[in-house]
Protein backbone atom coordinates (compact mmCIF):
# COMPACT_ATOMS: atom_id res chain seq x y z
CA UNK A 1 -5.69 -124.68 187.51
CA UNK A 2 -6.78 -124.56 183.88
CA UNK A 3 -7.69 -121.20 182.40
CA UNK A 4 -10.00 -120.96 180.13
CA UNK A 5 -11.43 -117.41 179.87
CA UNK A 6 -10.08 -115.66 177.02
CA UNK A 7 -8.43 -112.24 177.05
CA UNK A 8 -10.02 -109.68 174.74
CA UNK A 9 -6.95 -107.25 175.15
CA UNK A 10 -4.67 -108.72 172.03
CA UNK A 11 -4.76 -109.70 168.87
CA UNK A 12 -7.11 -108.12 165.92
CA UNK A 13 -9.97 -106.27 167.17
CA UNK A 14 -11.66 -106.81 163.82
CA UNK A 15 -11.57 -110.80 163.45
CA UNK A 16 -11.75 -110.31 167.35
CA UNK A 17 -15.36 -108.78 167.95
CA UNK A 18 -16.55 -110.39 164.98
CA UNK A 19 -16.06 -113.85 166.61
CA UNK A 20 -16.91 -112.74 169.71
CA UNK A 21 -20.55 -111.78 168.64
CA UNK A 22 -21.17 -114.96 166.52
CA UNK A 23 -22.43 -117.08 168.76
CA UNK A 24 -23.98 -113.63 170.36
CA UNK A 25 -26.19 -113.33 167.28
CA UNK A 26 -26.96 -117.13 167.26
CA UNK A 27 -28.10 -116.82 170.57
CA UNK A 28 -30.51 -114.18 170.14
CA UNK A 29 -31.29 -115.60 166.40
CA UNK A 30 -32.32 -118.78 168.07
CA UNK A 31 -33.96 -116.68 171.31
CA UNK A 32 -35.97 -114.18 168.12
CA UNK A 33 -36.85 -117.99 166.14
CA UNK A 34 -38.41 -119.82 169.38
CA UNK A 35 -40.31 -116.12 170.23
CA UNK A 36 -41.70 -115.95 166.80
CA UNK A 37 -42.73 -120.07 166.98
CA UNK A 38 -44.58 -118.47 169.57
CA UNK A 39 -46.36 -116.41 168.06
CA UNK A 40 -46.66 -118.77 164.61
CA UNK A 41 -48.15 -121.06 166.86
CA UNK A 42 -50.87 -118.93 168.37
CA UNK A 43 -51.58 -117.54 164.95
CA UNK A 44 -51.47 -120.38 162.52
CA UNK A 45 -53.57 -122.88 165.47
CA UNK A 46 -55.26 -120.49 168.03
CA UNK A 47 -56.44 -117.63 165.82
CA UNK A 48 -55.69 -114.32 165.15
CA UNK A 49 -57.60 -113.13 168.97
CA UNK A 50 -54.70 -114.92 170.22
CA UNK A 51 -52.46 -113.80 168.01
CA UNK A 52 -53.12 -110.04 168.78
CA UNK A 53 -53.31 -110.80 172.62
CA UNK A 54 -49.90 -112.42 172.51
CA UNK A 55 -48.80 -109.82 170.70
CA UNK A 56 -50.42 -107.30 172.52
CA UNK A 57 -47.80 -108.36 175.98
CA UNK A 58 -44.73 -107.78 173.94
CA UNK A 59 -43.94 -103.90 175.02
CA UNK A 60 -44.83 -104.94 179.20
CA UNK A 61 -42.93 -108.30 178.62
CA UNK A 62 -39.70 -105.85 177.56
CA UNK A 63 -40.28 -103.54 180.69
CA UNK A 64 -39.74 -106.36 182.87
CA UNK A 65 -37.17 -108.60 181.05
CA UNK A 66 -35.11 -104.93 179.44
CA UNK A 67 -34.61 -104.19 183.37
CA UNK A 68 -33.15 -107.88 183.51
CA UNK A 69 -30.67 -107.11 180.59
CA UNK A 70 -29.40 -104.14 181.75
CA UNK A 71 -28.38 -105.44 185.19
CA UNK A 72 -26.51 -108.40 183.07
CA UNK A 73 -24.97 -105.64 181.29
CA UNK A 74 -23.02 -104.03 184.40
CA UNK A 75 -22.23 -107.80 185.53
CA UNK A 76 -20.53 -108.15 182.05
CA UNK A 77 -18.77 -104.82 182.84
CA UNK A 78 -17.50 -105.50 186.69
CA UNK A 79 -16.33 -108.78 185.59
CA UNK A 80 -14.82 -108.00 182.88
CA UNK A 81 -13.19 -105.25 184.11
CA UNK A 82 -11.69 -107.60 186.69
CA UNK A 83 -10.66 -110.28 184.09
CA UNK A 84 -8.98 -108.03 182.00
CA UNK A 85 -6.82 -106.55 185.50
CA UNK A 86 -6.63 -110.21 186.35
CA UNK A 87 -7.64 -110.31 189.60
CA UNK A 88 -8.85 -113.72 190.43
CA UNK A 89 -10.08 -113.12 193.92
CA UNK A 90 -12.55 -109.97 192.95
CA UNK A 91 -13.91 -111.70 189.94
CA UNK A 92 -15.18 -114.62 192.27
CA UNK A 93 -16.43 -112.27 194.63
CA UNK A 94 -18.35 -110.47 191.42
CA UNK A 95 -20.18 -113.72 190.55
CA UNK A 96 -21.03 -114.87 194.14
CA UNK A 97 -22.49 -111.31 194.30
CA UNK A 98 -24.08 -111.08 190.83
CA UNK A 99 -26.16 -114.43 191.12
CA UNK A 100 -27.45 -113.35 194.65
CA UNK A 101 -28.62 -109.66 192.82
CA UNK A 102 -30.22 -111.73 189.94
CA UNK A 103 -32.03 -114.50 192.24
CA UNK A 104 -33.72 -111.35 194.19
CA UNK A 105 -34.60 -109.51 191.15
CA UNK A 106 -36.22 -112.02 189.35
CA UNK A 107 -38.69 -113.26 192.40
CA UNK A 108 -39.34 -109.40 192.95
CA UNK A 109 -39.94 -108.92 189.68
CA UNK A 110 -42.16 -111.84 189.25
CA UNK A 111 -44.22 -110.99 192.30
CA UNK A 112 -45.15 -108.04 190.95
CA UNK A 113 -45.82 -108.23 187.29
CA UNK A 114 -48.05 -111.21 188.05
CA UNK A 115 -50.26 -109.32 190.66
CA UNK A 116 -50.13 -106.22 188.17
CA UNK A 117 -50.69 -107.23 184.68
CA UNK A 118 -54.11 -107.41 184.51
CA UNK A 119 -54.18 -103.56 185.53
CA UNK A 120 -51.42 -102.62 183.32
CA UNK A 121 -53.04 -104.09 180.73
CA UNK A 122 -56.20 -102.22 180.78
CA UNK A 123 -54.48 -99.02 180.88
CA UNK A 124 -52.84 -99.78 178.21
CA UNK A 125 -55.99 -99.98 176.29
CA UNK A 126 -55.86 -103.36 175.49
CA UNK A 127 -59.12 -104.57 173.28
CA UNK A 128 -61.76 -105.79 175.28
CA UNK A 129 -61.73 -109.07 173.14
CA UNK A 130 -57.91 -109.63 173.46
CA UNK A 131 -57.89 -108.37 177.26
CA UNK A 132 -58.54 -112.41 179.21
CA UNK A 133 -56.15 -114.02 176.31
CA UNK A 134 -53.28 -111.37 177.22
CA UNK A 135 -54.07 -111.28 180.68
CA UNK A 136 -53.61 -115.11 181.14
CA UNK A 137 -50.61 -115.49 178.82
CA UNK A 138 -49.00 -112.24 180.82
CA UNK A 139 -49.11 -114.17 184.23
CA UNK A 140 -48.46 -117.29 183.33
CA UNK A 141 -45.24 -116.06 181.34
CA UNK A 142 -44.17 -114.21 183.95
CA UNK A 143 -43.68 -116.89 186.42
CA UNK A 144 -40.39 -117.88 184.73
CA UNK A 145 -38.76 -114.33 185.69
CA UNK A 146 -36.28 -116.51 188.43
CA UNK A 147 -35.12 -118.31 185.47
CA UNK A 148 -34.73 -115.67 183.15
CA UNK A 149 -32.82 -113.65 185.99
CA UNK A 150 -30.26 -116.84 186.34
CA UNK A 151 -30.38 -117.31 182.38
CA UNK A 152 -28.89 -113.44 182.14
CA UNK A 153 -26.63 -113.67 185.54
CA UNK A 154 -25.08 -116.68 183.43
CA UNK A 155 -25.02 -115.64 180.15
CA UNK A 156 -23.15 -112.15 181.46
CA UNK A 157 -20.52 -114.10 183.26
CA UNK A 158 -19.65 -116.31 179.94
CA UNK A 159 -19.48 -113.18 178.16
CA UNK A 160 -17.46 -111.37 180.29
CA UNK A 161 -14.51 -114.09 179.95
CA UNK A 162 -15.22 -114.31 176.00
CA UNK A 163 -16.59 -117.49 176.07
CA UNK A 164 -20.28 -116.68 174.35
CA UNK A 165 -20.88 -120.30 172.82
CA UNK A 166 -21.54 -121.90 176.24
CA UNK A 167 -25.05 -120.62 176.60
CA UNK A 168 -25.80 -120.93 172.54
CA UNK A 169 -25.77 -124.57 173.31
CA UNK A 170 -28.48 -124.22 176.36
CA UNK A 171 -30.22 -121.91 174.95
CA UNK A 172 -30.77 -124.31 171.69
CA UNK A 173 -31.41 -126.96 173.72
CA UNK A 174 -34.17 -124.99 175.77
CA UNK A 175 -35.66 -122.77 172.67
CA UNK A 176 -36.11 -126.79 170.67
CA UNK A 177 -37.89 -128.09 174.08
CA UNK A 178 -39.60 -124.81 173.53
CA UNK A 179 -40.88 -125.44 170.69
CA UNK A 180 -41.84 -128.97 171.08
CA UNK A 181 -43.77 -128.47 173.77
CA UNK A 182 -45.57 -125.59 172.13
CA UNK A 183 -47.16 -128.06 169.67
CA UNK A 184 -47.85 -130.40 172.23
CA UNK A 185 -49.82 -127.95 174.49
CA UNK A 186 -51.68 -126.27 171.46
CA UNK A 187 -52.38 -129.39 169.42
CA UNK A 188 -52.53 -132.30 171.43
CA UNK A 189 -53.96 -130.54 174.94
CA UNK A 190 -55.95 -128.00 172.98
CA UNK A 191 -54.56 -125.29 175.16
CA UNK A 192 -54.13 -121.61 174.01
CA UNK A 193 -52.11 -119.32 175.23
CA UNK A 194 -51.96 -121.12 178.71
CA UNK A 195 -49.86 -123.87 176.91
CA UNK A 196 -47.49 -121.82 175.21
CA UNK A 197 -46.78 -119.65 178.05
CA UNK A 198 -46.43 -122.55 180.17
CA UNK A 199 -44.16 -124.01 177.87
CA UNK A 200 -41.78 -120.75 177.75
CA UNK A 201 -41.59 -121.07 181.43
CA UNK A 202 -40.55 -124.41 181.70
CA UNK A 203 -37.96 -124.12 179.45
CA UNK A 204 -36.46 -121.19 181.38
CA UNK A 205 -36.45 -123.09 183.98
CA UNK A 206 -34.21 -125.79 182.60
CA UNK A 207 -31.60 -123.25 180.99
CA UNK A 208 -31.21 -122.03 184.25
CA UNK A 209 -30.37 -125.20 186.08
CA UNK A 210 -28.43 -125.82 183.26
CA UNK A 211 -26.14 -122.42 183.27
CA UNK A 212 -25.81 -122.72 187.12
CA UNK A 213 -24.83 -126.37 186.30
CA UNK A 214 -22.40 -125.40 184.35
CA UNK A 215 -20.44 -122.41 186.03
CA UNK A 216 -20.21 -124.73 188.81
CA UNK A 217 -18.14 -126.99 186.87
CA UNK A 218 -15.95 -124.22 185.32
CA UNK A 219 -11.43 -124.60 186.19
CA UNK A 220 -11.25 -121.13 185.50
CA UNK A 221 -11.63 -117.59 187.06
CA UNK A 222 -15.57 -117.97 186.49
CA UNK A 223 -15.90 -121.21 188.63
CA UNK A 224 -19.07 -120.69 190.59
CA UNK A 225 -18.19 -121.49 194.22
CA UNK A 226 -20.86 -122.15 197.48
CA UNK A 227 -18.44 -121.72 199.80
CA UNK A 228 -18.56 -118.88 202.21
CA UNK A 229 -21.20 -117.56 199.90
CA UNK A 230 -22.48 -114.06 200.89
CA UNK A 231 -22.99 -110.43 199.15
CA UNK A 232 -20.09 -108.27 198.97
CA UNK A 233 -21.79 -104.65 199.38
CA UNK A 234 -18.54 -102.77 197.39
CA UNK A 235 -19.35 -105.69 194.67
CA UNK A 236 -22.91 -104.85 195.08
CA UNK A 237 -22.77 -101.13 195.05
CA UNK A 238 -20.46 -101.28 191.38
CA UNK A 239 -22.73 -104.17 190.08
CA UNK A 240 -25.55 -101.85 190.92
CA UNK A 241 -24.09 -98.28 189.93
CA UNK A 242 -23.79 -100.05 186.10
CA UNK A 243 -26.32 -101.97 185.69
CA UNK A 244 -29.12 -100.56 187.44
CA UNK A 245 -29.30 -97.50 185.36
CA UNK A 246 -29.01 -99.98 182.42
CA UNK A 247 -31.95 -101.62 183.34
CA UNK A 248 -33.30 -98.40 184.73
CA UNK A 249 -33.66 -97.24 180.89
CA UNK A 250 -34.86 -100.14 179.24
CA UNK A 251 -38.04 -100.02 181.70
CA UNK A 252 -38.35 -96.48 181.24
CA UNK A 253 -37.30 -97.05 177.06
CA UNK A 254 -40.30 -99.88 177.13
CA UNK A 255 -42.65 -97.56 179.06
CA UNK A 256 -42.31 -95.43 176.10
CA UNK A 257 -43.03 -97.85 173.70
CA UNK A 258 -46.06 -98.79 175.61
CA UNK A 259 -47.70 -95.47 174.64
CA UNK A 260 -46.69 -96.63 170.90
CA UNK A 261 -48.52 -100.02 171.63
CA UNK A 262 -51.14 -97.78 172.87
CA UNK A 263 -51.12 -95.96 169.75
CA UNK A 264 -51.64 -99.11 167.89
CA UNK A 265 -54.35 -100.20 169.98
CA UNK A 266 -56.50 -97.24 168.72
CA UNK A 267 -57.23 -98.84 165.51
CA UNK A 268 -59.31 -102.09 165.17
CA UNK A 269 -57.87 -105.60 166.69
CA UNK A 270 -56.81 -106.59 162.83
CA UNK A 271 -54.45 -103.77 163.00
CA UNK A 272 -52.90 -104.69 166.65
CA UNK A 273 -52.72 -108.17 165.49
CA UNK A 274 -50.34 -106.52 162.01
CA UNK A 275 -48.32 -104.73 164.14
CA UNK A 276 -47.65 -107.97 166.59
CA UNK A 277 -47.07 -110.03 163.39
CA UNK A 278 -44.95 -107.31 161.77
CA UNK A 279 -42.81 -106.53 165.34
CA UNK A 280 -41.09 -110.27 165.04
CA UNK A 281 -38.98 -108.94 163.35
CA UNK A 282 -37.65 -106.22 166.01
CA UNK A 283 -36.05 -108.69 168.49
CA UNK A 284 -34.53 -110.50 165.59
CA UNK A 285 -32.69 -107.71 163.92
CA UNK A 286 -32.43 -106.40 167.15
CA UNK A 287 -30.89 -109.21 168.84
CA UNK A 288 -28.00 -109.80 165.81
CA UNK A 289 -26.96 -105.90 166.05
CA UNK A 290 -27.02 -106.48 170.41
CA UNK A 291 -24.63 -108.65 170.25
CA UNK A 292 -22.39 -106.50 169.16
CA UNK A 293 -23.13 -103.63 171.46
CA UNK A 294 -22.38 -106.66 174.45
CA UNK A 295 -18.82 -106.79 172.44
CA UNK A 296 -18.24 -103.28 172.40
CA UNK A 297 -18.87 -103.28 176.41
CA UNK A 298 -17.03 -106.10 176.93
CA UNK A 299 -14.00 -105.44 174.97
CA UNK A 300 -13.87 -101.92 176.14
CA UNK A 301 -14.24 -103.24 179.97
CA UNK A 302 -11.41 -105.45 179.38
CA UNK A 303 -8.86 -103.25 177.80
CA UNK A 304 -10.09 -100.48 180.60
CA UNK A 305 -9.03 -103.14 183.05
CA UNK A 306 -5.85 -103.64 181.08
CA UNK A 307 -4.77 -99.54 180.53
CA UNK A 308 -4.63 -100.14 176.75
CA UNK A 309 -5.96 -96.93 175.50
CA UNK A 310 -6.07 -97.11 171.90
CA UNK A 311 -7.97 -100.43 171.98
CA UNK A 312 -10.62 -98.83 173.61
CA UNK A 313 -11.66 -96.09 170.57
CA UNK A 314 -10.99 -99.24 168.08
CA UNK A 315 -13.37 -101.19 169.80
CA UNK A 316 -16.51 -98.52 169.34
CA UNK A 317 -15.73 -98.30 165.92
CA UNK A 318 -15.15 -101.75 164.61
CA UNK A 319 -18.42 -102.94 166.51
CA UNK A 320 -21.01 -100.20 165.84
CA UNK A 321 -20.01 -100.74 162.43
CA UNK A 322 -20.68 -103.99 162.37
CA UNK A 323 -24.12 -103.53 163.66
CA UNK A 324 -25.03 -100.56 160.92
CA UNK A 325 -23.92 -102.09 158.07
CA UNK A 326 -25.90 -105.76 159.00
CA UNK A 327 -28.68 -104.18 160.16
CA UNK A 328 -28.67 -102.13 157.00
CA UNK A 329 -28.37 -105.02 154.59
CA UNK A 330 -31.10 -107.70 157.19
CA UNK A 331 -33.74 -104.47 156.93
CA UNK A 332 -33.22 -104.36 152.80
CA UNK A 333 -33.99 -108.04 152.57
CA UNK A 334 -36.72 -107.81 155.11
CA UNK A 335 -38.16 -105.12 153.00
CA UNK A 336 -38.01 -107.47 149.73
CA UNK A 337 -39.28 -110.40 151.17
CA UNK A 338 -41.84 -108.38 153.27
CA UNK A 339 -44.83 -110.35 152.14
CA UNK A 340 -43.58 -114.01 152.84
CA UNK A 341 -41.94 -113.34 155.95
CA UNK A 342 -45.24 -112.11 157.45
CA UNK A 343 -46.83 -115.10 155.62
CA UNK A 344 -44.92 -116.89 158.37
CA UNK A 345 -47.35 -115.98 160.89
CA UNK A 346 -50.80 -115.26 159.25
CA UNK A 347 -52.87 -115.89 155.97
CA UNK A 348 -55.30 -113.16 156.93
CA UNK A 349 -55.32 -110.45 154.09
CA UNK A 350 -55.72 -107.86 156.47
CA UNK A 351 -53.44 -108.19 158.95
CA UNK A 352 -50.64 -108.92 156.46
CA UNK A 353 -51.78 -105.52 155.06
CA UNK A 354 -50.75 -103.86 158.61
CA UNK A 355 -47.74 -105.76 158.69
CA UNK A 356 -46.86 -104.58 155.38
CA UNK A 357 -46.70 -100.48 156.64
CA UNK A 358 -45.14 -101.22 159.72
CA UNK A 359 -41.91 -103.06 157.87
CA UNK A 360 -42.33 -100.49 154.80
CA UNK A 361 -40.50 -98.11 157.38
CA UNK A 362 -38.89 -100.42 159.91
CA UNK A 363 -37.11 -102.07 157.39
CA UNK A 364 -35.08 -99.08 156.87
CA UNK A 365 -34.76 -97.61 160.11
CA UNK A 366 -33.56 -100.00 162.38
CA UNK A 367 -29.27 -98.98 161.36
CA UNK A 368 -29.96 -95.66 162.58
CA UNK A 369 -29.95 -97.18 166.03
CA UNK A 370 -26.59 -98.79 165.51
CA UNK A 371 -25.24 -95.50 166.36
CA UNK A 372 -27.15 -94.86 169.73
CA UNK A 373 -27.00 -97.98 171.24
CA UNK A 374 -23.37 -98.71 170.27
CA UNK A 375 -22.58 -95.09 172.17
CA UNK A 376 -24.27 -96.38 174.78
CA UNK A 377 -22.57 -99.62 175.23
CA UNK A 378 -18.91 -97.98 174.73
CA UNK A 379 -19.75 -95.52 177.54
CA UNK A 380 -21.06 -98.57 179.48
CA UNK A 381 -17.62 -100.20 179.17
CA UNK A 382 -15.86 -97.48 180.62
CA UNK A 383 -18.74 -98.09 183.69
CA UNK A 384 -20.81 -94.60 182.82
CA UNK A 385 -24.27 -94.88 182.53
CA UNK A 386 -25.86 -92.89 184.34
CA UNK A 387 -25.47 -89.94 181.41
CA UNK A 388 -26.40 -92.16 179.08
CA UNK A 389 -29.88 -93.21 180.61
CA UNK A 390 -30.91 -89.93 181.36
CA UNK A 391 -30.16 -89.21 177.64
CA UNK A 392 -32.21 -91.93 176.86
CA UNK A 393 -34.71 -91.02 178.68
CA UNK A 394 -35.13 -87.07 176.73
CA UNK A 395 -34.10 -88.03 173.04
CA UNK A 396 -36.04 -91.51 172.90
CA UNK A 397 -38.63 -91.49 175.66
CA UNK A 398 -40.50 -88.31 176.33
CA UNK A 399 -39.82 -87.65 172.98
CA UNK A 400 -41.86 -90.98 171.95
CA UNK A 401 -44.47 -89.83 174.21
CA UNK A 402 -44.73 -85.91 173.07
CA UNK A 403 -44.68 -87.33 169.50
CA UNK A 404 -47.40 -89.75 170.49
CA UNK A 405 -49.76 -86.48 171.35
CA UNK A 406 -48.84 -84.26 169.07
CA UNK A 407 -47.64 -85.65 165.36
CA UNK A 408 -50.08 -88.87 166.30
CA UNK A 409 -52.50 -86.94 167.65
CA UNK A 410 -52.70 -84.73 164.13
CA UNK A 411 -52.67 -87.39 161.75
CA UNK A 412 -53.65 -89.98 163.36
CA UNK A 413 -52.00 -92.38 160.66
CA UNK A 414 -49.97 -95.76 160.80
CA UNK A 415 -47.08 -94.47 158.98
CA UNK A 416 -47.33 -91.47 161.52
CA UNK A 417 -46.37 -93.48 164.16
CA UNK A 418 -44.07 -95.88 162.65
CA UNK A 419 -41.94 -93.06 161.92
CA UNK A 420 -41.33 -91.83 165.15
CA UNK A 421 -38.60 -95.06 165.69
CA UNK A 422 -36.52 -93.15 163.32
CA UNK A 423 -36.60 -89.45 164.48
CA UNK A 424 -35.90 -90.15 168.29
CA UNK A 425 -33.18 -92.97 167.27
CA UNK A 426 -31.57 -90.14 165.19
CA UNK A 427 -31.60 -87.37 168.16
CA UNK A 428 -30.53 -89.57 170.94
CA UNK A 429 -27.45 -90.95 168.71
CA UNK A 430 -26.29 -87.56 168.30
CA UNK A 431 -25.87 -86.73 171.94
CA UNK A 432 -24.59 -90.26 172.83
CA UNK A 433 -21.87 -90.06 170.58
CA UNK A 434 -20.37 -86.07 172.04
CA UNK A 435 -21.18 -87.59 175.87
CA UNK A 436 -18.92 -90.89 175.02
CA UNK A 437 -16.55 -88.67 173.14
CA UNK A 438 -16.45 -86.71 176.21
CA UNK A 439 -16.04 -89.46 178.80
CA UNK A 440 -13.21 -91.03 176.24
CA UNK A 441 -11.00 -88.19 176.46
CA UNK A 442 -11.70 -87.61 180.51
CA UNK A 443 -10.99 -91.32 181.67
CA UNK A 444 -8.55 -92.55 179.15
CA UNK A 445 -5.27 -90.24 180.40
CA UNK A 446 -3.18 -92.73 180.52
């Protein structure tokens, strides 16, 4: 039988990750570009209420979807892992296992963020005038969670065997049936939000049944096989031991940013609707330097798999690098073309005026976390995360939240809290990088 997976434990590390994360960054270019037709949508054709209630979701959206992302990150690990040691048999048993954790999640997850938002989102202070808007949108959007837990189970498995162009060419083909549908709800139906969080949803939908589509049809070790299919607890229990810290601390990471969104909601609806217009460019910046942190965890699981020490360190290097130095030179040019990037989104002098502090001091801060979350993904490839969360947890999230009522709380300024992204990136990287240090020179013996 044909194999097709690729192994990630020769030739240049360099040229390597670097064409490894490609289609990565593609993928979550293209995932960032149908988010923020979104939200151009809403604002340019529903009005800046809708923009701001959209907008408004973002930071509950993550806590449900970040716990999603890190459970694909321990599939990418176990797999991997097995890949790189070869073993056919435990790899298949990893997928059949995987897509039975990810079909659970996603209904349980669904269940409950649909019969909770509207709560959440009056704790979270939401504006009384964008509170129905977001509340719809929320529940509606959240209905596609089963697809978006098969969309991750699948896109983990591709990476896993090196082969990250599969799902750029599903997720293009659902983010332009994204889009197209958008305009159709808004314009022609005269929907709102309703129409463009129905049209998310069905185009998660048909990724999915695309991606399982496709690993069904796979000749190599990834082939997605019915037979005999059950849960393998030992699969289970190291699927789970990975990932569900992972996804652990991006629930706990986007609780914390809840009290930011809180933060933001203290000042008028103008300046909610700024910071939504100004955060587009977060998951987009965001998503190109991810895909190099999913590099770093998958090259590392493979050559863990595969005893090849030195490979390992190499690995951390070469890809957090990457991710500083693009994220360095993507936040310069978002800081010179500040103005008509926002422009994308909204003509309204004041909220561009919002936008404009918030990416004043994004701009330059978002390298900083090159250096945390590629620590965190290197320590992930060597299966540790429960460390990591936990130091998560104390340099990013309480400290978000003790920052929130106490440098907030004093000056009660935009820039004030802005600046808080910066300072807690800067502490947790620090103790990432002496725990992965650590854990490098404990495991790696060989």
């Amino acid at each position: 039988m044909q194999n097709k997976s690729l192994s990630l434990t020769e030739n240049s590390l360099f040229k390597g990750i670097l064409f490894f994360s490609i289609p990565l960054m593609f993928s979550n270019i293209l995932q960032s570009l149908f988010n923020m037709a979104d939200i151009a949508v809403v604002g340019q054709f529903a009005g800046s209420i809708a923009l701001g209630a959209v907008g408004s979701t973002s930071q509950l959206v993550f806590l449900f979807t970040g716990f999603l992302e890190g459970l694909a990150n321990g599939i990418i690990v176990i797999t991997a892992f097995y890949l790189g040691a070869k073993n056919r048999k435990e790899t298949t048993e990893t997928i059949k296992t995987a897509l039975i954790i990810c079909m659970f999640t996603g209904i349980f997850l669904c269940v409950a963020g649909v019969s909770t938002s509207g709560l959440v989102l009056k704790a979270m202070n939401t504006k009384a005038e964008l509170l129905p808007d977001a509340t719809l949108y929320l529940k509606i959007y959240m209905l596609g969670f089963p697809a978006l837990a098969i969309y991750n189970f699948g896109n983990a498995v591709y990476s896993a065997s090196g082969n990250t162009k599969k799902t750029l060419y599903f997720l293009a083909m659902s983010g332009v049936l994204n889009v197209i549908l958008n305009l159709f709800f808004v314009l022609v139906l005269k929907m709102d939000v309703d129409g463009v969080a129905l049209a998310s949803i069905i185009s998660q939908y048909i990724c999915a049944f695309c991606i399982i589509t496709s690993l069904r049809k796979e000749s190599s070790e990834i082939h997605l096989s019915f037979d005999r299919f059950k849960t393998n607890t030992a699969k289970m229990a190291r699927i789970l031991k990975v990932g569900l810290p992972s996804g652990l601390q991006n629930m706990i990471f986007a609780f914390a940013n809840i009290f930011i969104q809180m933060g933001v909601n203290s000042f008028s609806a103008t300046a909610v609707a700024g910071n939504s217009t100004a955060a587009n460019a977060d998951p987009f910046i965001y998503g190109i330097m991810s895909a190099f942190y999913v590099a770093s965890s998958t090259y590392i699981g493979q050559n863990y798999g595969a005893k090849k020490k030195d490979r390992i360190l190499k690995s951390y290097f070469i890809s957090t690098g990457y991710a500083f130095f693009i994220a360095l030179g993507l936040g310069l040019l978002l800081l010179i073309f500040a103005t008509p990037f926002l422009k994308l989104f909204t003509n309204d002098a004041e909220v561009l005026d919002f936008g404009l502090q918030r990416l004043s001091i994004m701009s330059v801060s978002y390298c900083v976390s090159a250096f945390m979350d590629g620590s965190i993904a290197a320590s992930r490839g060597l299966g540790k995360t429960g460390v990591p969360s936990v130091i998560v947890i104390l340099g990013s999230c309480v400290f978000r939240i003790v920052w929130i009522y106490t440098i907030f709380a004093y000056f009660k300024t935009i820039p004030s809290l802005y600046l808080l992204y910066v300072f807690s990136w800067g502490i947790t990287a620090l103790l990432e990088i002496i725990y992965f240090v650590k854990v490098y020179k404990q495991i790696c013996r060989w």
